[in-house]
C-alpha atoms as a PDB file:
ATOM      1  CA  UNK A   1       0.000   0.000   0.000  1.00  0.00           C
ATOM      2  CA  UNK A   2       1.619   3.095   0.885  1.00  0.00           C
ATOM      3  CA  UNK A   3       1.828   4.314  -2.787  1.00  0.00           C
ATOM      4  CA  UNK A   4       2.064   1.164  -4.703  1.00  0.00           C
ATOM      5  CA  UNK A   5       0.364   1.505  -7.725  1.00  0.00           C
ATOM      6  CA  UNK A   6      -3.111  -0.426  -7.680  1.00  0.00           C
ATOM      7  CA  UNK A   7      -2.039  -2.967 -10.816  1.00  0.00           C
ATOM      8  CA  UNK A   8       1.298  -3.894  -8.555  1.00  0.00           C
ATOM      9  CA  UNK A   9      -1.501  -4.879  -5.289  1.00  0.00           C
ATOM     10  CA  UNK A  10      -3.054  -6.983  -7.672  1.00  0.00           C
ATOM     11  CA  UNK A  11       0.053  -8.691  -9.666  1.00  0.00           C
ATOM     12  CA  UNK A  12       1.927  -9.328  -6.263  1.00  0.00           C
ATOM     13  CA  UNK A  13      -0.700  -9.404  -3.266  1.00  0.00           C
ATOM     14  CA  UNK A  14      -4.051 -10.352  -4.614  1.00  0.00           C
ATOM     15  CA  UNK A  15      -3.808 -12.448  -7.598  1.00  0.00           C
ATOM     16  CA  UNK A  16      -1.277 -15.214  -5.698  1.00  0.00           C
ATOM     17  CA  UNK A  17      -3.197 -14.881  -2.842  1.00  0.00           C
ATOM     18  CA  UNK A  18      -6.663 -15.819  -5.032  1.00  0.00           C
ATOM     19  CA  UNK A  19      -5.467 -18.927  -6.887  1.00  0.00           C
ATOM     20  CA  UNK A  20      -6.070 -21.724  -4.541  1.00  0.00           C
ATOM     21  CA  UNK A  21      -9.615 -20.836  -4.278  1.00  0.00           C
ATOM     22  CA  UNK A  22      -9.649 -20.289  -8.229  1.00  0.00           C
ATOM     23  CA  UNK A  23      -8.128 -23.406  -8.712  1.00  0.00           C
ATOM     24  CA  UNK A  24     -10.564 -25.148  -5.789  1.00  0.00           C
ATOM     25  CA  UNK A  25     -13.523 -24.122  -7.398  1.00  0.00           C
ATOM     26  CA  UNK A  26     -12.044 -24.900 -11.008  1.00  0.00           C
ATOM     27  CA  UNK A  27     -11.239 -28.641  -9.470  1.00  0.00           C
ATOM     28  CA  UNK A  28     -15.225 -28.994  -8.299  1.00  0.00           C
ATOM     29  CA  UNK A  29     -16.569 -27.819 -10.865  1.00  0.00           C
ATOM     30  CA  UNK A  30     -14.759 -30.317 -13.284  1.00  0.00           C
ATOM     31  CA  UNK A  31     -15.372 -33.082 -11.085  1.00  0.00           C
ATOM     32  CA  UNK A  32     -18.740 -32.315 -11.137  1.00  0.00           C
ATOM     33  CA  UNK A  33     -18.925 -31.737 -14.803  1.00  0.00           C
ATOM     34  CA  UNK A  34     -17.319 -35.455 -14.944  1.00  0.00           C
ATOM     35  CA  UNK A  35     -20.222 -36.649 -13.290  1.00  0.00           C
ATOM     36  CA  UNK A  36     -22.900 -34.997 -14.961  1.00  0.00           C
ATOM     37  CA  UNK A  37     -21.312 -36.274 -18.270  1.00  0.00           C
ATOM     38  CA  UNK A  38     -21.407 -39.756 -17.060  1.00  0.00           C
ATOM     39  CA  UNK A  39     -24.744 -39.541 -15.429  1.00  0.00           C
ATOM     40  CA  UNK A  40     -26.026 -38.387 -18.848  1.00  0.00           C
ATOM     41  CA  UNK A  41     -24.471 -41.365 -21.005  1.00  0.00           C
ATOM     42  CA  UNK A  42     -25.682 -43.664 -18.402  1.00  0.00           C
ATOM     43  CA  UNK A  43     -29.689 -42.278 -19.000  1.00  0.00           C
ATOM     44  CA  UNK A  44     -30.246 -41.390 -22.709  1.00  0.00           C
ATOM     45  CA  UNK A  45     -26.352 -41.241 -24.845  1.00  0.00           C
ATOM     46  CA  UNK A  46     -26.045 -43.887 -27.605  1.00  0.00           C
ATOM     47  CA  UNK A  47     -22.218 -43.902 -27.403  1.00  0.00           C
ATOM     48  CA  UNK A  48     -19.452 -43.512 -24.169  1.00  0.00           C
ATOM     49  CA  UNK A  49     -18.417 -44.578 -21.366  1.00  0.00           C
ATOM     50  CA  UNK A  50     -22.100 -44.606 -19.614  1.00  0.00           C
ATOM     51  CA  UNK A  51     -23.549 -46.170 -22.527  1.00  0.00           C
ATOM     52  CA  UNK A  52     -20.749 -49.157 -22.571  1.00  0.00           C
ATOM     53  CA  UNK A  53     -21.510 -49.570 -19.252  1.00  0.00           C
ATOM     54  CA  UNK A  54     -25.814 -50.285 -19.234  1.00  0.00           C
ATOM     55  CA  UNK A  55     -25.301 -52.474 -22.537  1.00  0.00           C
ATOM     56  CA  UNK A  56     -22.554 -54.683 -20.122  1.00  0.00           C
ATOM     57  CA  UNK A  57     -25.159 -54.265 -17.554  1.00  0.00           C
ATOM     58  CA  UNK A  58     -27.732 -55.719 -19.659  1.00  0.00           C
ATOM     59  CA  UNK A  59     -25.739 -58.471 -21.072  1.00  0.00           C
ATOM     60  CA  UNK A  60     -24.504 -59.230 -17.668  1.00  0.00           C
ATOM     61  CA  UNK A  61     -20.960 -58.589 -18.060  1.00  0.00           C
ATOM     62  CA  UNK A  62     -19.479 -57.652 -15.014  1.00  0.00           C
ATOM     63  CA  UNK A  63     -16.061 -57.349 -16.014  1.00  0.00           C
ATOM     64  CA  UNK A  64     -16.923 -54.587 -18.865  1.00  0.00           C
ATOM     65  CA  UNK A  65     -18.762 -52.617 -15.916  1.00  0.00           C
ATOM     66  CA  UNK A  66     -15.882 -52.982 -13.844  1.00  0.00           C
ATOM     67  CA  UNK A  67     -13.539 -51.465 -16.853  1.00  0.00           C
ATOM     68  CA  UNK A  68     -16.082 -48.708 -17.107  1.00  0.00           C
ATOM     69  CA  UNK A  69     -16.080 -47.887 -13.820  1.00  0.00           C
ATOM     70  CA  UNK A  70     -11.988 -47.874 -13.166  1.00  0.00           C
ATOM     71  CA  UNK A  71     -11.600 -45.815 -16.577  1.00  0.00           C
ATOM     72  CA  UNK A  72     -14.438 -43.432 -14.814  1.00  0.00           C
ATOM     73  CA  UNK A  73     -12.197 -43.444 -11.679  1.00  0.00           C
ATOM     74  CA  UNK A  74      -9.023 -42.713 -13.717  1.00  0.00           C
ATOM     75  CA  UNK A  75      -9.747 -40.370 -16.466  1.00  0.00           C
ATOM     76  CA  UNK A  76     -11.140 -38.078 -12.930  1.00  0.00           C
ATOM     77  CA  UNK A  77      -8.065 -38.399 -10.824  1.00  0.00           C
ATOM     78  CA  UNK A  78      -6.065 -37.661 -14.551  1.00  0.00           C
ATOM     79  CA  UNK A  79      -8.050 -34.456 -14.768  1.00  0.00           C
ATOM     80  CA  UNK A  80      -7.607 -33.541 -10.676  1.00  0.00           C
ATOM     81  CA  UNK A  81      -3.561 -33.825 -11.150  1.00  0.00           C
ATOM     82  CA  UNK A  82      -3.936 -31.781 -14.154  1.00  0.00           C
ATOM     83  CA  UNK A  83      -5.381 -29.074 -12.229  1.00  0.00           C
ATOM     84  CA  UNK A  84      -2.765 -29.495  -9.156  1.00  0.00           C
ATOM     85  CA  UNK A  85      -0.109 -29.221 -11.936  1.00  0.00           C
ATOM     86  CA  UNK A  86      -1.641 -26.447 -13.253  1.00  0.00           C
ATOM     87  CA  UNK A  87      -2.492 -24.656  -9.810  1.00  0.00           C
ATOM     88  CA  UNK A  88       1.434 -25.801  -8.587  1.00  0.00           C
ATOM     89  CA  UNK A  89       2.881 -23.760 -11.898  1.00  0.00           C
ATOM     90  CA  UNK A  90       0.661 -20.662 -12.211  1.00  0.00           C
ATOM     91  CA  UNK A  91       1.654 -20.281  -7.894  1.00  0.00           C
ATOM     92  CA  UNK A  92       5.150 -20.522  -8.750  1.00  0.00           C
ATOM     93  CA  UNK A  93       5.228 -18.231 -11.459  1.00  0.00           C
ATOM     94  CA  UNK A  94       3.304 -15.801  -9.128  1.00  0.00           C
ATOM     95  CA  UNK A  95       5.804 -15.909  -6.536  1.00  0.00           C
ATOM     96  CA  UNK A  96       4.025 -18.475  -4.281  1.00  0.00           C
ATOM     97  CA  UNK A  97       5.741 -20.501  -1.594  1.00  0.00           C
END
């Protein structure tokens, strides 16, 4: 304060100090965009993951559902380290601890 300019506050002070909780609320909201996707193939798609899933289902094939379900798992942890990643660099660059 004391005569720093206002854009220098915001490059140094408030920006670094704001990206965990950008990043936090970027990490829910694809998680739960992940879900919703998947929730949708499993009730009315004709192709994905979901659908894969209710034809095994239907054919009884447990091991297919199982597949679906670990790739499920997977492909959301891949996109949660992407965001850490992501959230590690941009706090760096910043000047974060």
């Amino acid at each position: 304060m004391l005569g720093t300019p206002s854009r220098r506050i915001i490059l140094e002070v408030l920006l670094p100090a704001s990206v965990p909780s950008i990043i936090a609320g970027l990490r829910i909201g694809a998680g739960l965009g992940w879900q919703s996707l998947v929730g949708a193939e499993l009730i009315v798609a004709s192709t994905g993951v979901g659908f894969m899933m209710v034809q095994a289902q239907s054919a009884v094939s447990t091991t297919t559902v199982m597949v679906g379900m670990a790739a499920i798992g997977f492909i959301g942890v891949l996109i949660d380290v992407a965001l850490r990643t992501i959230e590690a660099r941009i706090h760096r660059r910043l000047g974060g601890a």
